[in-house]
Protein backbone atom coordinates (compact mmCIF):
# COMPACT_ATOMS: atom_id res chain seq x y z
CA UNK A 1 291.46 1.39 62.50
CA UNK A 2 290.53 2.03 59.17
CA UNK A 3 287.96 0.32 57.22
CA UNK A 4 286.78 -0.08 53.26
CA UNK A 5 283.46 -1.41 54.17
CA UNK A 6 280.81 -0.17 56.66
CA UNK A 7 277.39 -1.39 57.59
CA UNK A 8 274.98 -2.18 54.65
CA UNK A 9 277.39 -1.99 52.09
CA UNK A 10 277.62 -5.04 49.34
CA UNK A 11 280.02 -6.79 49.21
CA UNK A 12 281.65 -9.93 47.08
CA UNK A 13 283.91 -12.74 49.38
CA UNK A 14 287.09 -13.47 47.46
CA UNK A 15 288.85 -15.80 49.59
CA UNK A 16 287.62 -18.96 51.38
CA UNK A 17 284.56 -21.71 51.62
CA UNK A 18 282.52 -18.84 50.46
CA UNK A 19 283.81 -17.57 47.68
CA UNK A 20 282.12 -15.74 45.17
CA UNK A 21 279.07 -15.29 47.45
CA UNK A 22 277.56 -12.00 47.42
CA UNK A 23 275.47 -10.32 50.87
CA UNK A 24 274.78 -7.31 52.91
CA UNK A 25 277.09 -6.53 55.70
CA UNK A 26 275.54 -6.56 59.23
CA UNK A 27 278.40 -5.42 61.53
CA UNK A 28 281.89 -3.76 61.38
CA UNK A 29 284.22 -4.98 64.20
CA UNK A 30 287.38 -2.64 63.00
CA UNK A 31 289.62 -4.11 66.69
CA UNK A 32 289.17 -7.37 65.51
CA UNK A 33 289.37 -6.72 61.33
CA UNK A 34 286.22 -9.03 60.84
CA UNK A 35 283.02 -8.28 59.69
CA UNK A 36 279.44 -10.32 59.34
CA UNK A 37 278.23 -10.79 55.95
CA UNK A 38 274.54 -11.34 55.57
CA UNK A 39 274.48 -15.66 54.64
CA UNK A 40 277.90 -15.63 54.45
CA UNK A 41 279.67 -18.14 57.19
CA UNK A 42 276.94 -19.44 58.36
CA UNK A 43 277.69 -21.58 61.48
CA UNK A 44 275.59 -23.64 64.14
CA UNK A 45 275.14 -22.06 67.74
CA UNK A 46 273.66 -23.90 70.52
CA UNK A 47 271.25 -22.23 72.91
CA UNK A 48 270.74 -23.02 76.35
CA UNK A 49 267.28 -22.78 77.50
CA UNK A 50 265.66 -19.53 77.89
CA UNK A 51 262.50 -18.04 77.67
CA UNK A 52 262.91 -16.93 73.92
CA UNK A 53 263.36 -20.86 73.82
CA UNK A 54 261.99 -22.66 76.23
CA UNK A 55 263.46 -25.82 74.87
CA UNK A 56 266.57 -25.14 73.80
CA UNK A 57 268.03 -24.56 70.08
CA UNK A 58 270.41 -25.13 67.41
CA UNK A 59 270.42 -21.57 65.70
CA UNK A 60 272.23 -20.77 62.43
CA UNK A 61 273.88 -17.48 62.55
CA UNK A 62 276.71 -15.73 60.21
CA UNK A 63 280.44 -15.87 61.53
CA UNK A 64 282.94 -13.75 61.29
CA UNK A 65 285.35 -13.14 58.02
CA UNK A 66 288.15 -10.88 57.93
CA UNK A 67 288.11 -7.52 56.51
CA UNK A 68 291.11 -8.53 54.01
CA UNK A 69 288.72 -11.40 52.44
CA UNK A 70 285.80 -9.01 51.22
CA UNK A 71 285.51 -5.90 48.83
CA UNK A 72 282.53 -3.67 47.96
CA UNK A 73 280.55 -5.41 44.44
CA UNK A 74 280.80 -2.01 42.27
CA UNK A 75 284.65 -2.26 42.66
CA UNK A 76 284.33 -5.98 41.98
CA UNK A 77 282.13 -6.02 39.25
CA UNK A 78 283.99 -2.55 37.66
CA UNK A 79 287.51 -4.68 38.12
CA UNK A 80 285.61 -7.85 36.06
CA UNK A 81 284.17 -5.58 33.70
CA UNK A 82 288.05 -3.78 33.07
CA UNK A 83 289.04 -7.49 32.72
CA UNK A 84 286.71 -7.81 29.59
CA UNK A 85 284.60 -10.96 32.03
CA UNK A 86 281.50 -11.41 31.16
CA UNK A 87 278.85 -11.35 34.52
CA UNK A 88 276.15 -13.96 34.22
CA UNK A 89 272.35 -12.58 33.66
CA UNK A 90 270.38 -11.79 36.70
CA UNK A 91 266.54 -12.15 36.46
């Protein structure tokens, strides 16, 4: 299958808890139409021990959104700027 994003693009969420949030893309899964946005999602796994840890863990990792729900931030920002919004200041 097709896809508009690939793997270290930026991209904008528009749809969801998330919205509006901005990241990196870490992975591309184009069978399942989801990909992993860097901070994006984040959701609570628990680990079983191992020897990475020893004790066990709660880790925080980024879950899945669908490619539908996400589009690259030049487009974005070009369709806000066409739109006559104005984009906060960055620092």
């Amino acid at each position: 299958m097709k896809c508009h994003v690939k793997k270290g693009d930026e991209v904008v969420v528009l749809a969801g808890a998330d919205k509006g949030k901005r990241g990196k893309i870490i992975a591309v899964s184009p069978s399942k139409q989801r990909v992993l946005v860097e901070g994006v999602r984040l959701i609570k796994r628990h680990m079983r021990k191992s020897q990475q840890h020893p004790q066990g863990a709660i880790v925080e990792r980024e879950g899945g959104i669908h490619l539908s729900n996400v589009m690259k931030t030049e487009r974005f920002d070009a369709r806000a700027a066409k739109r006559g919004a104005t984009q906060p200041a960055t620092a």
